[in-house]
Protein backbone atom coordinates (compact mmCIF):
# COMPACT_ATOMS: atom_id res chain seq x y z
CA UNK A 1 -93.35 -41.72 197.11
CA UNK A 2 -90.98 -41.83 194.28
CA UNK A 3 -90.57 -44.05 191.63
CA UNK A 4 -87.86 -44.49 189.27
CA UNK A 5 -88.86 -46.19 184.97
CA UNK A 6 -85.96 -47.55 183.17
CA UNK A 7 -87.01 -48.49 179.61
CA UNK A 8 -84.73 -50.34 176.97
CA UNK A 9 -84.81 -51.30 173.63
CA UNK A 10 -85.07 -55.57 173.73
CA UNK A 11 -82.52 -57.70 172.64
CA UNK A 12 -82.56 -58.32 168.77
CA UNK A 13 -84.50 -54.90 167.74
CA UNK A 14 -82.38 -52.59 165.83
CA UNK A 15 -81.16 -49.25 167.64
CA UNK A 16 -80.02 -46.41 165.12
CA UNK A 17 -79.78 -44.16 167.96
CA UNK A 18 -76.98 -46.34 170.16
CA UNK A 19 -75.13 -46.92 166.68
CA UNK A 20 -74.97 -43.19 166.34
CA UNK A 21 -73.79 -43.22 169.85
CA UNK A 22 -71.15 -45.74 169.39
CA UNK A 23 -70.01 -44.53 165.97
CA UNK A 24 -69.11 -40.99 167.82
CA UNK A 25 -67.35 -42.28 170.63
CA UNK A 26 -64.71 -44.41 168.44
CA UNK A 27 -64.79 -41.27 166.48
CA UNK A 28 -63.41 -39.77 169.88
CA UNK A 29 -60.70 -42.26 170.28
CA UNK A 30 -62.79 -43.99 172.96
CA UNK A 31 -61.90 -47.49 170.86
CA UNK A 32 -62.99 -49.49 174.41
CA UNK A 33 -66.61 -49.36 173.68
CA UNK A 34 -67.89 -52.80 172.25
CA UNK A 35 -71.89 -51.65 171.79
CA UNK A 36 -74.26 -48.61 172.80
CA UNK A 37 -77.74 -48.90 173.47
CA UNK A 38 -80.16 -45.86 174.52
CA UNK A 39 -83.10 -46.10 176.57
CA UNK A 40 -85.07 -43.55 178.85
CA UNK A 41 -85.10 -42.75 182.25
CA UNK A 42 -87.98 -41.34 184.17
CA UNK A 43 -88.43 -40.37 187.64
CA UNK A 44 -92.14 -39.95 188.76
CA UNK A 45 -93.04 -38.60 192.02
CA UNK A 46 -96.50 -40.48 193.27
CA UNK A 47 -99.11 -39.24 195.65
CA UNK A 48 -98.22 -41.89 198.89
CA UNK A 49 -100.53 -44.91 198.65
CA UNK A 50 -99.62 -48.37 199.23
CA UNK A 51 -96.25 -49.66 197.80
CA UNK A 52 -98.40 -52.85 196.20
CA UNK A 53 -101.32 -50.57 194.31
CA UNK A 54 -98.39 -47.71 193.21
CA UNK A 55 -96.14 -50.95 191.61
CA UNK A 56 -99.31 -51.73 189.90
CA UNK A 57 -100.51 -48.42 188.40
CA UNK A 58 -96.97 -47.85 187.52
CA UNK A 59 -97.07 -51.22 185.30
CA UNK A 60 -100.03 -50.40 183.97
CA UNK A 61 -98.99 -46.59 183.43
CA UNK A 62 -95.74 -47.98 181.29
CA UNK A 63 -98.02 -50.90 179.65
CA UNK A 64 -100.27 -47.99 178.04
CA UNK A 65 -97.76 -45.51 177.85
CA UNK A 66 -94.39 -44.89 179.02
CA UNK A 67 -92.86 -48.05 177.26
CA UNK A 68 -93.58 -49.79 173.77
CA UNK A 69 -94.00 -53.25 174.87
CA UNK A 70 -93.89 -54.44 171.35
CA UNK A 71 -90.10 -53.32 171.48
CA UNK A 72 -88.88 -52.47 174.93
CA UNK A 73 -88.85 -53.68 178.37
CA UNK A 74 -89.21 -51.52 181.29
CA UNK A 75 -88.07 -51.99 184.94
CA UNK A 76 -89.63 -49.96 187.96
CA UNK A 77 -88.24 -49.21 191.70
CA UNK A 78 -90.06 -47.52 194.25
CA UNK A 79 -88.70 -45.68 197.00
């Protein structure tokens, strides 16, 4: 089974990283882009049990780890 983590920065919390992003894109001429914002992307590939127990280890594995839930929200999909 495969499962796919998307992890973003929440609204309101300062993101150097996207500003750097955005700052080098209008220095490209690319004048269309309003805001940037980074987060991470991880693809884990799980060993097959139920859909219902992976969804939960997978919350728990980005509550301990994967994302800072102080900061940043994280969305999972199986497949």
């Amino acid at each position: 089974m495969k499962a796919k983590v998307y992890v973003t920065l929440k609204k309101g919390v300062l993101d150097p990283q996207g500003k750097a992003v955005m700052g080098a894109l209008k220095s490209m001429k690319f004048d269309e882009v309003k805001d940037v914002r980074v987060g991470k992307f991880m693809e884990l590939e799980l060993n097959g049990a139920s859909k219902a127990d992976e969804e939960k280890r997978l919350k728990e594995m980005c509550e301990r780890l994967l994302a800072n839930t102080v900061i940043e929200n994280y969305r999972i999909e199986i497949e």
